[in-house]
Protein backbone atom coordinates (compact mmCIF):
# COMPACT_ATOMS: atom_id res chain seq x y z
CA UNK A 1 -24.64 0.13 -26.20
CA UNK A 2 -22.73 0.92 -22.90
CA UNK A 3 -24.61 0.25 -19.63
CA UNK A 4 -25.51 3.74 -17.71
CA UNK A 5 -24.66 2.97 -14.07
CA UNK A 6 -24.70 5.69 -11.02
CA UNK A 7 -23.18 5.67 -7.74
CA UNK A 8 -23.35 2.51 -5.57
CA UNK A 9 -24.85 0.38 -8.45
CA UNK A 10 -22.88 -3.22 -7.98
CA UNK A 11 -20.98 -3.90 -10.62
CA UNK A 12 -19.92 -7.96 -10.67
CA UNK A 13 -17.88 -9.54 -7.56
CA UNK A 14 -14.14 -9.06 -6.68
CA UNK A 15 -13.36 -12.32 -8.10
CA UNK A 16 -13.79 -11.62 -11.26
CA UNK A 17 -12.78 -8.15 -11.82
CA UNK A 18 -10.13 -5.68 -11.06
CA UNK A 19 -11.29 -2.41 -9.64
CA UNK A 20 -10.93 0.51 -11.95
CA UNK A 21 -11.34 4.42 -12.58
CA UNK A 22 -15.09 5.39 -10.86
CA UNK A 23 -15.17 1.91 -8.98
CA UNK A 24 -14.59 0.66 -5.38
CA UNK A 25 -14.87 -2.65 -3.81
CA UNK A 26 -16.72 -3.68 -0.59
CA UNK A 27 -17.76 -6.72 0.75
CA UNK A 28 -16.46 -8.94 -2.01
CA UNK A 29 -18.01 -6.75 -4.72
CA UNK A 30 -17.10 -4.17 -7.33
CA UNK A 31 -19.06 -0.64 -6.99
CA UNK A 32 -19.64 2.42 -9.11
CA UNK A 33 -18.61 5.53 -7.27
CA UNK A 34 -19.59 7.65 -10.59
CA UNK A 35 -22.61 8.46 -13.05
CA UNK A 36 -21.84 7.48 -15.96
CA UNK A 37 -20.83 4.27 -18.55
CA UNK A 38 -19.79 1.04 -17.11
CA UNK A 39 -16.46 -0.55 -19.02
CA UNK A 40 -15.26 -4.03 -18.91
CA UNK A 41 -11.49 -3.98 -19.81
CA UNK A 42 -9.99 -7.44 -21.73
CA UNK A 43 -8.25 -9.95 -19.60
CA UNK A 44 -4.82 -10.51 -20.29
CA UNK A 45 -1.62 -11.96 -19.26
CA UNK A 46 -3.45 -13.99 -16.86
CA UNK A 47 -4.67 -10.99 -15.35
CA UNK A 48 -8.50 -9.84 -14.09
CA UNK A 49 -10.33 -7.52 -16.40
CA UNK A 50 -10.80 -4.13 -14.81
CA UNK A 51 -13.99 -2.93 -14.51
CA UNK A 52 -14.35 0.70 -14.93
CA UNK A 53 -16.61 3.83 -14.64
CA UNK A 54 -16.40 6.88 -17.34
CA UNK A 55 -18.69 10.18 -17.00
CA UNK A 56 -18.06 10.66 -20.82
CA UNK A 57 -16.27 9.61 -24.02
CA UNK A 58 -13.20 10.95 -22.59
CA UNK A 59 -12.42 8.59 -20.63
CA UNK A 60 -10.47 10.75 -18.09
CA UNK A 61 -7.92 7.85 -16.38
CA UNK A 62 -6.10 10.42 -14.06
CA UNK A 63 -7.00 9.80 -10.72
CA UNK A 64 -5.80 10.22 -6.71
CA UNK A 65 -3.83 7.38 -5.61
CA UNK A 66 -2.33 6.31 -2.28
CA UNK A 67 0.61 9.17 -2.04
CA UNK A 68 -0.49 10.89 -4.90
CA UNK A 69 -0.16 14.62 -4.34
CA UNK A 70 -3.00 16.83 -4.79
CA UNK A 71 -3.85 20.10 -4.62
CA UNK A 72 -7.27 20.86 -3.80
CA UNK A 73 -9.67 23.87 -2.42
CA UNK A 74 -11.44 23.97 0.97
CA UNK A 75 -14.95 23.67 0.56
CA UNK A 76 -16.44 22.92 4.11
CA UNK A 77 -15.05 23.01 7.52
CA UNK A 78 -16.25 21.34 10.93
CA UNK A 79 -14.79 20.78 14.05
CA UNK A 80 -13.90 16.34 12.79
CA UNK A 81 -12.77 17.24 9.38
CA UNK A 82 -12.41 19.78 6.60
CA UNK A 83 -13.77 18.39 3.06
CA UNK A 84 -11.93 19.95 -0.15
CA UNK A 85 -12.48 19.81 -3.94
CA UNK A 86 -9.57 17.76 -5.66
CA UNK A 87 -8.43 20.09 -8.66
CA UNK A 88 -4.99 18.62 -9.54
CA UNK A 89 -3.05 15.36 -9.07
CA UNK A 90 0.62 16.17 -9.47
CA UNK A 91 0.95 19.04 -11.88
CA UNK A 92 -1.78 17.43 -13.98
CA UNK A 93 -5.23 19.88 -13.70
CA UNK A 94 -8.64 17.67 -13.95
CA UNK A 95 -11.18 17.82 -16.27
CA UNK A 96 -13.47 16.57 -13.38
CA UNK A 97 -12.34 17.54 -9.64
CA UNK A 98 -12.87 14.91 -6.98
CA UNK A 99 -13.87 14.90 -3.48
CA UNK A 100 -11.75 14.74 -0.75
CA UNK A 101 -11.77 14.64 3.41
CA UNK A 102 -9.05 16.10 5.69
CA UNK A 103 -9.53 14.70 9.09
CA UNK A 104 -8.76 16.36 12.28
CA UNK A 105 -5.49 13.61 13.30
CA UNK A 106 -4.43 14.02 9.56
CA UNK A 107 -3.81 17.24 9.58
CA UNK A 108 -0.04 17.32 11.50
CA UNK A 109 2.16 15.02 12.53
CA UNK A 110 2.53 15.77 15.94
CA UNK A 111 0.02 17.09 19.14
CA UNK A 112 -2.92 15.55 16.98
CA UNK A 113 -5.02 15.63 19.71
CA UNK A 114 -4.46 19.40 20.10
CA UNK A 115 -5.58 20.41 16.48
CA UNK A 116 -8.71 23.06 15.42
CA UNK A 117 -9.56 22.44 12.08
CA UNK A 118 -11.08 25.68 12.44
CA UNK A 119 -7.10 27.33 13.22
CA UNK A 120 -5.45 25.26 10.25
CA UNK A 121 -8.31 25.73 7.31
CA UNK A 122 -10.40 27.65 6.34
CA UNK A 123 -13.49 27.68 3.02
CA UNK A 124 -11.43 29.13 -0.11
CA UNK A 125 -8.21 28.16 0.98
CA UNK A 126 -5.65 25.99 -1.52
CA UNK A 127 -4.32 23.04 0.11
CA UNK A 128 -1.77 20.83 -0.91
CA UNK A 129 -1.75 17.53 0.56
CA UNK A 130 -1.19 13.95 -0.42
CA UNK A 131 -3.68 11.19 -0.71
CA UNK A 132 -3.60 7.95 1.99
CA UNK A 133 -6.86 5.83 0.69
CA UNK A 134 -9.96 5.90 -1.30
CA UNK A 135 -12.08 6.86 2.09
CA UNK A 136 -15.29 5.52 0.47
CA UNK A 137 -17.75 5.94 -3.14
CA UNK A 138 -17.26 10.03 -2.09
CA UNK A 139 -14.51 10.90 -0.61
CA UNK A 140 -10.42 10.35 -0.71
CA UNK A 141 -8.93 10.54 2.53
CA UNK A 142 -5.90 13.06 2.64
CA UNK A 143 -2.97 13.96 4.76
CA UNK A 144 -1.31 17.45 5.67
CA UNK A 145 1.03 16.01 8.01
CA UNK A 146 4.37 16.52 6.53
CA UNK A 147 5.93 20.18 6.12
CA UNK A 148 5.87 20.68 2.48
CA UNK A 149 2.06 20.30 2.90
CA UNK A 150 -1.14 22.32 4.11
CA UNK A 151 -2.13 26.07 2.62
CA UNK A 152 -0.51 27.42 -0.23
CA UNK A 153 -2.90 29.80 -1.21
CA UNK A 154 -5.30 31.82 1.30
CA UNK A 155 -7.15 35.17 0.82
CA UNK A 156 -7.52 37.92 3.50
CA UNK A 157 -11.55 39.11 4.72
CA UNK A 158 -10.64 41.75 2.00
CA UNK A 159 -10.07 39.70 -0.70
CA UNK A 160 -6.06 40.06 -0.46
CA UNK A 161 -3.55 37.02 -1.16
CA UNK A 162 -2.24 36.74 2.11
CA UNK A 163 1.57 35.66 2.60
CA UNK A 164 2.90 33.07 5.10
CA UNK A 165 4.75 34.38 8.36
CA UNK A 166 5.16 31.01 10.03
CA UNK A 167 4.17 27.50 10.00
CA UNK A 168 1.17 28.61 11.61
CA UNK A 169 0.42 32.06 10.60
CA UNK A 170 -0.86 34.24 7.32
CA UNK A 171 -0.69 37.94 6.99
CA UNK A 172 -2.77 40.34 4.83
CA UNK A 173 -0.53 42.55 3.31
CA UNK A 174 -2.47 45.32 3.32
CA UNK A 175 -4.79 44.98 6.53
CA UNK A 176 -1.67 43.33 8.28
CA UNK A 177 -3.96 41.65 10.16
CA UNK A 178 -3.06 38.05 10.77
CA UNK A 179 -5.21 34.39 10.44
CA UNK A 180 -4.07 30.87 12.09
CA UNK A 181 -3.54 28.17 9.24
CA UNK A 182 -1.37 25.13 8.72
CA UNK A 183 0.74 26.62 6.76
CA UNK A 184 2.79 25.03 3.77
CA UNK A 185 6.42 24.93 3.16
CA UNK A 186 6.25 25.28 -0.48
CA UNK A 187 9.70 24.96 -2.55
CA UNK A 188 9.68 24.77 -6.50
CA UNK A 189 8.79 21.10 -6.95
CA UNK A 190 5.60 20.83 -4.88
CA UNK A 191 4.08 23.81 -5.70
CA UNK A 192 1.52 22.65 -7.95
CA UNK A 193 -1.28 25.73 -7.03
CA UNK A 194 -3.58 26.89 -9.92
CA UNK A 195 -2.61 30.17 -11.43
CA UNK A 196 -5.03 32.04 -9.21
CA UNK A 197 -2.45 31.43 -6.37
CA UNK A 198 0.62 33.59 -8.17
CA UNK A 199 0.03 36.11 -5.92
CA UNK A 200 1.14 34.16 -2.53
């Protein structure tokens, strides 16, 4: 029978496993960062045994790496960060979404001391952006700073798909009336928004 293990349970030490899918090391050990059933891999080719974490049977092994790109949806917004639902890695939509963190000097390349998380995001919105690090058991740290990334997909206070009209600025087509966001430059091979978003 598999061993039921939730978040932060320790796991064995660093020395004797590899890290895996639900898992994160810290301090010379192996965590869980999931609920769920704890799987020891076989060693081979001289290698570590990884040491994994699966909600179900499933077994779900798609996950954000460093430089992975995701697309994800705003959930939260404060005046340090904006924290976002992962829903796709690649063109590949998960069974499971994971959680991710935007943080205020992530979210351009340049001025980064200038930016308003509240003027580049906003709850709802589809972001694409690409992941830097596993921030901790919760989160994945993510970057907008690049051109091709940041809102792909935002709706109007009446519900409209809004359409881009800068780098900075989205228009409501029918209200014309105009919202600040860091603003995507989508071309056909990173636009990897769900099908709700056809209509930016």
């Amino acid at each position: 029978m598999m061993e039921v293990v939730v978040p932060g349970d320790r796991l064995g030490p660093s020395s004797n496993y590899n890290s895996g899918f639900g898992t994160y090391v810290q301090h010379g050990y192996v965590y869980s960062s999931l609920a769920g059933y704890k799987s020891i891999g076989e060693e081979a080719d001289g290698c570590l045994p990884e040491i994994s974490v699966f909600r179900d049977a499933s077994r779900q092994r798609i996950v954000p790496d460093p430089g992975s790109l995701v697309t994800c949806r705003v959930t939260s917004i404060n005046p340090r960060h904006c924290k976002v639902s992962i829903l796709c890695v690649g063109e590949t939509h998960l069974k499971e979404s994971f959680r991710g963190l935007i943080r205020k000097e992530d979210v351009r390349a340049m001025e980064k001391d200038k930016v308003e998380i509240y003027k580049c995001f906003r709850p709802g919105d589809i972001v694409l952006a690409k992941v830097n690090s596993l921030g901790d058991a919760q989160s994945y740290l993510l970057t907008t700073a690049e051109n091709s990334l940041g809102v792909i997909y935002a709706e109007s206070e009446v519900g409209v798909p809004m359409e881009a009209i800068s780098w900075a600025e989205m228009q409501c087509p029918k209200s014309k009336v105009k919202q600040l966001r860091k603003v995507a430059k989508v071309d056909d091979q990173t636009s990897t928004a769900p099908a709700t978003s056809s209509g930016s």
